[in-house]
Protein backbone atom coordinates (compact mmCIF):
# COMPACT_ATOMS: atom_id res chain seq x y z
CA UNK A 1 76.84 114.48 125.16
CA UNK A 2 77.35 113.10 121.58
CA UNK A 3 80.34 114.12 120.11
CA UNK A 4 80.29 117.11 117.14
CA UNK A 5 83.01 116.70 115.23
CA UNK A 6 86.21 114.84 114.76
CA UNK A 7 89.79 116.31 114.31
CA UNK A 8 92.08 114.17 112.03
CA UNK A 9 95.38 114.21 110.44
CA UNK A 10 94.87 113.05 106.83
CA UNK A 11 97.98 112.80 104.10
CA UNK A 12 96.49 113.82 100.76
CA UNK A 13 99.38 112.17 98.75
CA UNK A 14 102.31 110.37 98.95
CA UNK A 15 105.31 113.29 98.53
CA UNK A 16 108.75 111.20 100.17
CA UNK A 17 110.60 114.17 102.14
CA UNK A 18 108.04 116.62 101.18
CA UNK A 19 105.07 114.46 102.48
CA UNK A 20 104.24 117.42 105.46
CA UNK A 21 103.31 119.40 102.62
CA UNK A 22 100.39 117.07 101.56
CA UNK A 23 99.03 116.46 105.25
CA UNK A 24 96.21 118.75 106.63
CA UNK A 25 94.39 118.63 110.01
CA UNK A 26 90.57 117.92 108.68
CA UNK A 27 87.38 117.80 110.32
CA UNK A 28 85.62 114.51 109.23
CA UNK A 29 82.11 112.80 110.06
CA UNK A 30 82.12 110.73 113.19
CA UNK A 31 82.17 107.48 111.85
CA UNK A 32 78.95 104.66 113.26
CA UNK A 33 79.94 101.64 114.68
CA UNK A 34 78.81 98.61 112.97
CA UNK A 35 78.57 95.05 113.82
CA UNK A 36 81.01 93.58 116.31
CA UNK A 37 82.66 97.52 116.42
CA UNK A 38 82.77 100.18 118.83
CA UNK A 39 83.21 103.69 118.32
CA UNK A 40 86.30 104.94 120.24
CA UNK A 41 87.98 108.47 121.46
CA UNK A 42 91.64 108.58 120.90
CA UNK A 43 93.17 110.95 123.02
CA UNK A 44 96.55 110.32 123.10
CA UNK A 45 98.93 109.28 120.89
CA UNK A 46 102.73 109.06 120.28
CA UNK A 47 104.97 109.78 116.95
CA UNK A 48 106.50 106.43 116.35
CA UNK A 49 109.31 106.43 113.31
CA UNK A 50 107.45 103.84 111.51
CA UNK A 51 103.90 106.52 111.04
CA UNK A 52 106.32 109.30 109.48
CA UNK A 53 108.05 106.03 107.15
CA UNK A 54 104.51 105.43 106.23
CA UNK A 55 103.56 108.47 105.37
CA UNK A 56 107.03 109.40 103.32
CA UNK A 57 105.99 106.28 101.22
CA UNK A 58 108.88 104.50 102.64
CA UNK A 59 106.93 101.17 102.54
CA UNK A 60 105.64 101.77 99.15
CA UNK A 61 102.39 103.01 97.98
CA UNK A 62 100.44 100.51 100.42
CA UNK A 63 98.04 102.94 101.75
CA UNK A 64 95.67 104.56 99.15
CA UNK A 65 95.49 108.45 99.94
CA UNK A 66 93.86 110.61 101.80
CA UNK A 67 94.36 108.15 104.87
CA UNK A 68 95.04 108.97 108.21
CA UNK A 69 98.02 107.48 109.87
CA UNK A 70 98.33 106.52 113.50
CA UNK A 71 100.04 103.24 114.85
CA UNK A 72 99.86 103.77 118.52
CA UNK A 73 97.23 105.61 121.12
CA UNK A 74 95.15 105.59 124.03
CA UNK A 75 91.75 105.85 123.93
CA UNK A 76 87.98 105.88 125.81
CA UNK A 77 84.81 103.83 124.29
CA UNK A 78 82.31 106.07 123.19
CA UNK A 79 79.43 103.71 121.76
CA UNK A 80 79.19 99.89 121.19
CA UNK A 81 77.68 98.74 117.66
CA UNK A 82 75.16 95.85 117.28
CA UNK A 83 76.94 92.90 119.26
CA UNK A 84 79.31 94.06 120.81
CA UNK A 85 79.50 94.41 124.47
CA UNK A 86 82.55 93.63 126.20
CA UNK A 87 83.53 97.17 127.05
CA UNK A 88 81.86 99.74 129.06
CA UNK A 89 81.19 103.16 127.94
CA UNK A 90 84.16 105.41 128.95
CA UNK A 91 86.36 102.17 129.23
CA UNK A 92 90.12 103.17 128.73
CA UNK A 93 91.53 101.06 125.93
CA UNK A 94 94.74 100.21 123.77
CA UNK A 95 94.12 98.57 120.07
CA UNK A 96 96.07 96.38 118.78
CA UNK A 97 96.72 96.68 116.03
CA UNK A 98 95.40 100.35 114.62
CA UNK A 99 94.19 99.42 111.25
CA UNK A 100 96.45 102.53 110.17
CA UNK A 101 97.13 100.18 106.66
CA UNK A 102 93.76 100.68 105.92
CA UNK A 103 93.84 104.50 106.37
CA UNK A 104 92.34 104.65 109.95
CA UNK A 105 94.80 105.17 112.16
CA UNK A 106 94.89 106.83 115.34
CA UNK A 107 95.41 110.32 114.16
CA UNK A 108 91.87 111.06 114.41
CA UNK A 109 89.54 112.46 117.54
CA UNK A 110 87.05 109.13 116.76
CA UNK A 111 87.67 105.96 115.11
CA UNK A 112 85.57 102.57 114.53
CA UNK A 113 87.59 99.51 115.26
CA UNK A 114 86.60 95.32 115.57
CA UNK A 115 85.66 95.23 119.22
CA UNK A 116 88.13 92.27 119.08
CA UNK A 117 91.23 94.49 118.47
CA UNK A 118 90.36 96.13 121.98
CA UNK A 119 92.32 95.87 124.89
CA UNK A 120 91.65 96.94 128.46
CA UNK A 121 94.04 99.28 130.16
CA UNK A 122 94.89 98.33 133.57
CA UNK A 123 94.24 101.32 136.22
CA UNK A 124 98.11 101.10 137.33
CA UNK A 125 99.19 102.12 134.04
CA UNK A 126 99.26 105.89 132.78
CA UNK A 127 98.20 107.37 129.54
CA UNK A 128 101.66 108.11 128.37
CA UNK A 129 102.43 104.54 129.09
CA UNK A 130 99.19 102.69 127.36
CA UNK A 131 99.69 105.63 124.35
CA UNK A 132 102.94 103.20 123.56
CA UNK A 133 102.01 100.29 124.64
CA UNK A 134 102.23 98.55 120.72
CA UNK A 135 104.88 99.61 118.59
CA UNK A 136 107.68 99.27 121.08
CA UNK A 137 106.82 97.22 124.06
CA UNK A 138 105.29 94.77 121.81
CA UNK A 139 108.23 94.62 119.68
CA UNK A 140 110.56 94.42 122.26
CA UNK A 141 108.90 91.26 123.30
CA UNK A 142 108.50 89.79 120.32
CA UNK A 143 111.72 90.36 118.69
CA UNK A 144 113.25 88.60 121.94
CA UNK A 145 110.63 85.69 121.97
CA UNK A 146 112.06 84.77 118.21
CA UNK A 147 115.65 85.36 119.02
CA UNK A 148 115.48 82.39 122.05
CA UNK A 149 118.82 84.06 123.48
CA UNK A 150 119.68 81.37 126.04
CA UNK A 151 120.16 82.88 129.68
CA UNK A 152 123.74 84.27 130.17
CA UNK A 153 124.07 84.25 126.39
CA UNK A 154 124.87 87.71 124.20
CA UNK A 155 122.24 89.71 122.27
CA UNK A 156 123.91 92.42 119.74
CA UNK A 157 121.77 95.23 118.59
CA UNK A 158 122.43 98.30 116.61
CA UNK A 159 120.53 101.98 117.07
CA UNK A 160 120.97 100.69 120.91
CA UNK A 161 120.43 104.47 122.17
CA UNK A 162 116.67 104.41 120.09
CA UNK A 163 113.46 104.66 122.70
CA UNK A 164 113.23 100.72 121.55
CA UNK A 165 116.58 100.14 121.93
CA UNK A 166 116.95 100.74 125.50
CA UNK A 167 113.81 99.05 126.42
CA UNK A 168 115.44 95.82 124.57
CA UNK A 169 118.14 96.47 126.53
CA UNK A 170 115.68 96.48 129.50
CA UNK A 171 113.86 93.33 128.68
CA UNK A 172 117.06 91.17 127.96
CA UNK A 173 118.23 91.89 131.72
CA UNK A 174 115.13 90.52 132.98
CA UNK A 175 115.68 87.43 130.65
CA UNK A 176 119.38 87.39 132.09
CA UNK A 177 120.44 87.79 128.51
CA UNK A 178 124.11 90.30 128.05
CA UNK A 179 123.61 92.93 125.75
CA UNK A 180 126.05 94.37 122.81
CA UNK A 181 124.73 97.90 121.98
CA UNK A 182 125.96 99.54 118.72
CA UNK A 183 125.61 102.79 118.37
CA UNK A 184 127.18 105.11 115.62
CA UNK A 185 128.00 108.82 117.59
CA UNK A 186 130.32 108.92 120.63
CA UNK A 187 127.81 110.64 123.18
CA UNK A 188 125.69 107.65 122.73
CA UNK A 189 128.16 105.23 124.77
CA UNK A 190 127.50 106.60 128.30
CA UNK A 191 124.09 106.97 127.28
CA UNK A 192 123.24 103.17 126.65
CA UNK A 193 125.88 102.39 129.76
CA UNK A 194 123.45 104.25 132.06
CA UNK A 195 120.27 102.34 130.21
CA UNK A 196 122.03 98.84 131.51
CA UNK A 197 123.74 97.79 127.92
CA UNK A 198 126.47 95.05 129.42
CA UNK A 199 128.83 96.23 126.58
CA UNK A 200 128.68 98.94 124.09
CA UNK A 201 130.46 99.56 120.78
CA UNK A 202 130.68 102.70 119.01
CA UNK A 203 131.10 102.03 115.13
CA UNK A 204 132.83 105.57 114.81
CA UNK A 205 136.14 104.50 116.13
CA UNK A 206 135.71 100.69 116.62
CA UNK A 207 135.63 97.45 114.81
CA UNK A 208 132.11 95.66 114.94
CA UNK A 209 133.55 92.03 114.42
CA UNK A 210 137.25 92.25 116.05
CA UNK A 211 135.33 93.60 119.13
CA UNK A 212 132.43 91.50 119.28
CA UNK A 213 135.17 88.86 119.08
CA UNK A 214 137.02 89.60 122.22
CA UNK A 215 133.67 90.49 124.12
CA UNK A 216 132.59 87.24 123.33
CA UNK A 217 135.88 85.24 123.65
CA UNK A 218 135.42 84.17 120.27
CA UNK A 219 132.52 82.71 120.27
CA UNK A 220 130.42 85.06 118.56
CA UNK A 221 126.71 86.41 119.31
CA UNK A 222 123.68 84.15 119.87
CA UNK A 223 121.93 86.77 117.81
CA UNK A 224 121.29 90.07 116.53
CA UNK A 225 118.50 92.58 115.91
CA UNK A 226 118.81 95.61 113.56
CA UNK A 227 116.59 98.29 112.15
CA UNK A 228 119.88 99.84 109.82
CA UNK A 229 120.60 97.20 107.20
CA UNK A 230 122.55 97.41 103.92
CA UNK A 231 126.24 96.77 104.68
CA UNK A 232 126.25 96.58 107.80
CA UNK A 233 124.61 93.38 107.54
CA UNK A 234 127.78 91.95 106.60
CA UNK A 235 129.84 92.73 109.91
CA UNK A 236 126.85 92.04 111.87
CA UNK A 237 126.43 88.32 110.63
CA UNK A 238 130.24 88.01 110.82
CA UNK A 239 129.48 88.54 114.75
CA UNK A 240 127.48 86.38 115.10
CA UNK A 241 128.28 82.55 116.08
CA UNK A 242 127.33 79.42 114.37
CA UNK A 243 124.00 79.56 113.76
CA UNK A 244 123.16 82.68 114.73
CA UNK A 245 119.78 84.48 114.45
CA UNK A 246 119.97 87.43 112.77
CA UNK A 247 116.49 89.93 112.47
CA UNK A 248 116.29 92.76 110.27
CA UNK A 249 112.80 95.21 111.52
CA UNK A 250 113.61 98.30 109.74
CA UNK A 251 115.22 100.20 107.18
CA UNK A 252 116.96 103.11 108.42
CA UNK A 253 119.72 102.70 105.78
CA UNK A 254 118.47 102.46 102.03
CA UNK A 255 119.09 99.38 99.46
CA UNK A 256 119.31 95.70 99.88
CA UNK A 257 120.82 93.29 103.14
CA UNK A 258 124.70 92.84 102.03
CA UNK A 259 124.64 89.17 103.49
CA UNK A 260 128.38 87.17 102.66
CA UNK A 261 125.90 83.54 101.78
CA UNK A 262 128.96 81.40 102.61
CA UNK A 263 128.62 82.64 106.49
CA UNK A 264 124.89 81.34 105.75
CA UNK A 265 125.70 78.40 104.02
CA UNK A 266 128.80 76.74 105.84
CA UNK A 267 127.79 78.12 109.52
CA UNK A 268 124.09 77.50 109.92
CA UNK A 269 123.53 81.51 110.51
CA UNK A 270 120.17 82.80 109.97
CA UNK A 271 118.60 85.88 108.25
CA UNK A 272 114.21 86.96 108.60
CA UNK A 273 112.71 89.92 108.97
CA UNK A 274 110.63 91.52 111.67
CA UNK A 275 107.22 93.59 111.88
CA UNK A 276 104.99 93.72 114.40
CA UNK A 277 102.20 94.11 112.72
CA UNK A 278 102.62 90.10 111.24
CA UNK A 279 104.13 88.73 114.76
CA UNK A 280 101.16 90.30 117.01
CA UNK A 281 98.65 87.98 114.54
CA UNK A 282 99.00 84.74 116.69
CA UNK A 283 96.89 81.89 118.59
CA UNK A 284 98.33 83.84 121.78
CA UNK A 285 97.38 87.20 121.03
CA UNK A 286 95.53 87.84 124.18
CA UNK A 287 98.83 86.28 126.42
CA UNK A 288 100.84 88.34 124.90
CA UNK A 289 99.21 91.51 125.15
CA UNK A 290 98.68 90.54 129.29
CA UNK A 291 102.35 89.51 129.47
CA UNK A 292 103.82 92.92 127.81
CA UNK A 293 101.35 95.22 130.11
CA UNK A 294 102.81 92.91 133.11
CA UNK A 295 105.93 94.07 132.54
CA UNK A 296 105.00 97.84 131.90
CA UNK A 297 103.58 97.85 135.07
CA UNK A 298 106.30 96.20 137.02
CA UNK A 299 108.67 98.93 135.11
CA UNK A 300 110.99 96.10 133.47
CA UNK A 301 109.85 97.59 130.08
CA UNK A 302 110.78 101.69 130.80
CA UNK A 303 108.63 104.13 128.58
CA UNK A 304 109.68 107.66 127.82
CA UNK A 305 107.34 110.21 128.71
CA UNK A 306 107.74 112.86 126.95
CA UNK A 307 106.37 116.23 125.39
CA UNK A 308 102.67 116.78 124.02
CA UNK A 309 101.89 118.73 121.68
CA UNK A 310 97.76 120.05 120.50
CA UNK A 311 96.93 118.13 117.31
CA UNK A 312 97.18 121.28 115.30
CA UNK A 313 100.88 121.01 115.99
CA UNK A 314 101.03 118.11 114.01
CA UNK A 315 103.59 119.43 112.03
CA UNK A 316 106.25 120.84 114.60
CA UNK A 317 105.51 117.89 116.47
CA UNK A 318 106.50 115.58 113.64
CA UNK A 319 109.74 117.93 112.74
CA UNK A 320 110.83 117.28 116.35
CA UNK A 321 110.33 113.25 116.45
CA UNK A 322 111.97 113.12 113.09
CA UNK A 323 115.31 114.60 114.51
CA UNK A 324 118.00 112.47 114.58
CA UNK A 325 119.44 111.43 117.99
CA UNK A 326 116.05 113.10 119.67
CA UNK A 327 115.87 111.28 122.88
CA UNK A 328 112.05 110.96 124.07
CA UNK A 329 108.81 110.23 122.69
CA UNK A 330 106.69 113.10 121.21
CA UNK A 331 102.81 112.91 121.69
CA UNK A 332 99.88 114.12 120.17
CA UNK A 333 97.17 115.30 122.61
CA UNK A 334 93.08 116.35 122.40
């Protein structure tokens, strides 16, 4: 039976804290699939920090509104438009990436999408799982594919007790890469200990370089990946050895990288950014997107699995991912 209407999440206006105020569940037309598209049912689909950033305005005004956000979710193929073929009807499929830039994310019942942004979900992996697959996994993966840790050497990371922390944490084991896991709040330590973090460091009460130091004998981190920023950028290049890899992918703390240039200049350290949504554009998409479900289904990358709530719940739901120190995913179902 053909589908009668479609459910979506649509922010009317950008409003910073207040942007809940501005976003409205909506019924909108089922969109047609055109050439080379194919008309999918999302189902399933997680709250990932970086869809509330967008729709704060925290990236700037990038997205024209009303838009619907979305950058993760599992979904079924409804219809194939005019050449395209390579799924069957009812298929379970991942996109990557959501084209939630462009307003049409996966916050909606029914979406169009380039059949070549489609991904096939492998039967041994759940829809919790595939919901997530992009965002996190993905960055995971990439993030350590440009650090080139060498086996045996040390990674440092801060917000190591984040859902993407600990599945960094994950990934560097299998790489035989030692972990240093910063983490701001003292009930965070046993938590990243238990996650497999080789050494942990808790910013309240301890000194980021002096400690990296003796962890390291001196000899400094082969690199480091951070989502905070600002000035903590300073002691986190100060960590690191000569030349060092450091990655900035987020901005949990406002205003500009504090970056000392003589540790750049005279040591051969480095400083780039991260985003998925540039890295995942590459010769070996396809690879990579094999290679990252590989590991989700031999466990090496963990997911969490947690609670769903009905998309008219939008709101609640978002209140609860938002929390600070939350500790598992929050999903929007139907």
């Amino acid at each position: 039976m053909a589908p009668s209407t479609n459910k979506a999440i649509v922010v009317e206006k950008y409003a910073g804290e207040q942007f809940l105020e501005h976003t409205h569940l909506k019924e909108l037309p089922i969109p047609e699939p055109g050439q080379g598209e194919v008309l999918l049912n999302v189902y399933l689909r997680p709250i990932n920090p970086t869809d509330s950033l967008l729709m704060k305005g925290a990236y700037g005004e990038i997205t024209p509104p009303p838009f619907t956000p979305g950058s993760d979710g599992v979904a079924k193929v409804v219809k194939n438009g005019p050449g395209a073929s390579k799924f069957k009807e009812g298929q379970r499929v991942v996109v990557v990436q959501w084209p939630q830039f462009q307003g049409k994310g996966s916050w909606a019942q029914y979406q169009v999408v380039p059949e070549n942004i489609v991904f096939a979900v492998p039967d041994s992996i759940d829809d919790k799982t595939a919901a997530q697959f992009f965002i996190n996994p993905c960055t995971a993966y990439g993030m350590l594919h440009e650090a080139q840790v060498p086996k045996g050497e040390y990674l440092l990371q801060t917000a190591a007790n984040s859902v993407l922390g600990k599945q960094i944490i994950s990934l560097a084991e299998h790489y035989g890469i030692k972990t240093i896991n910063v983490v701001r709040r003292k009930d965070a330590v046993d938590e990243v200990k238990q996650a497999g973090g080789t050494e942990v460091i808790n910013l309240e009460s301890e000194d980021l370089v002096k400690r990296v130091q003796e962890i390291t004998g001196g000899k400094g981190v082969h690199a480091a990946l951070d989502p905070i920023g600002a000035k903590l950028t300073t002691s986190i290049i100060a960590a690191m050895g000569d030349g060092g890899k450091y990655q900035i992918y987020g901005a949990l703390q406002p205003g500009p990288l504090e970056v000392d240039r003589m540790e750049l200049m005279m040591k051969g350290k480095w400083v780039g950014g991260f985003v998925i949504y540039r890295w995942i554009e590459r010769p070996d998409k396809e690879k990579v997107v094999q290679e990252v479900f590989d590991l989700l289904e031999k466990k090496v990358i963990k997911v969490d699995l947690g609670k769903s709530y009905p998309l008219e719940q939008f709101k609640e739901a978002i209140k609860e991912a938002d929390k600070s120190g939350r500790r598992d995913k929050k999903f929007l179902e139907g």
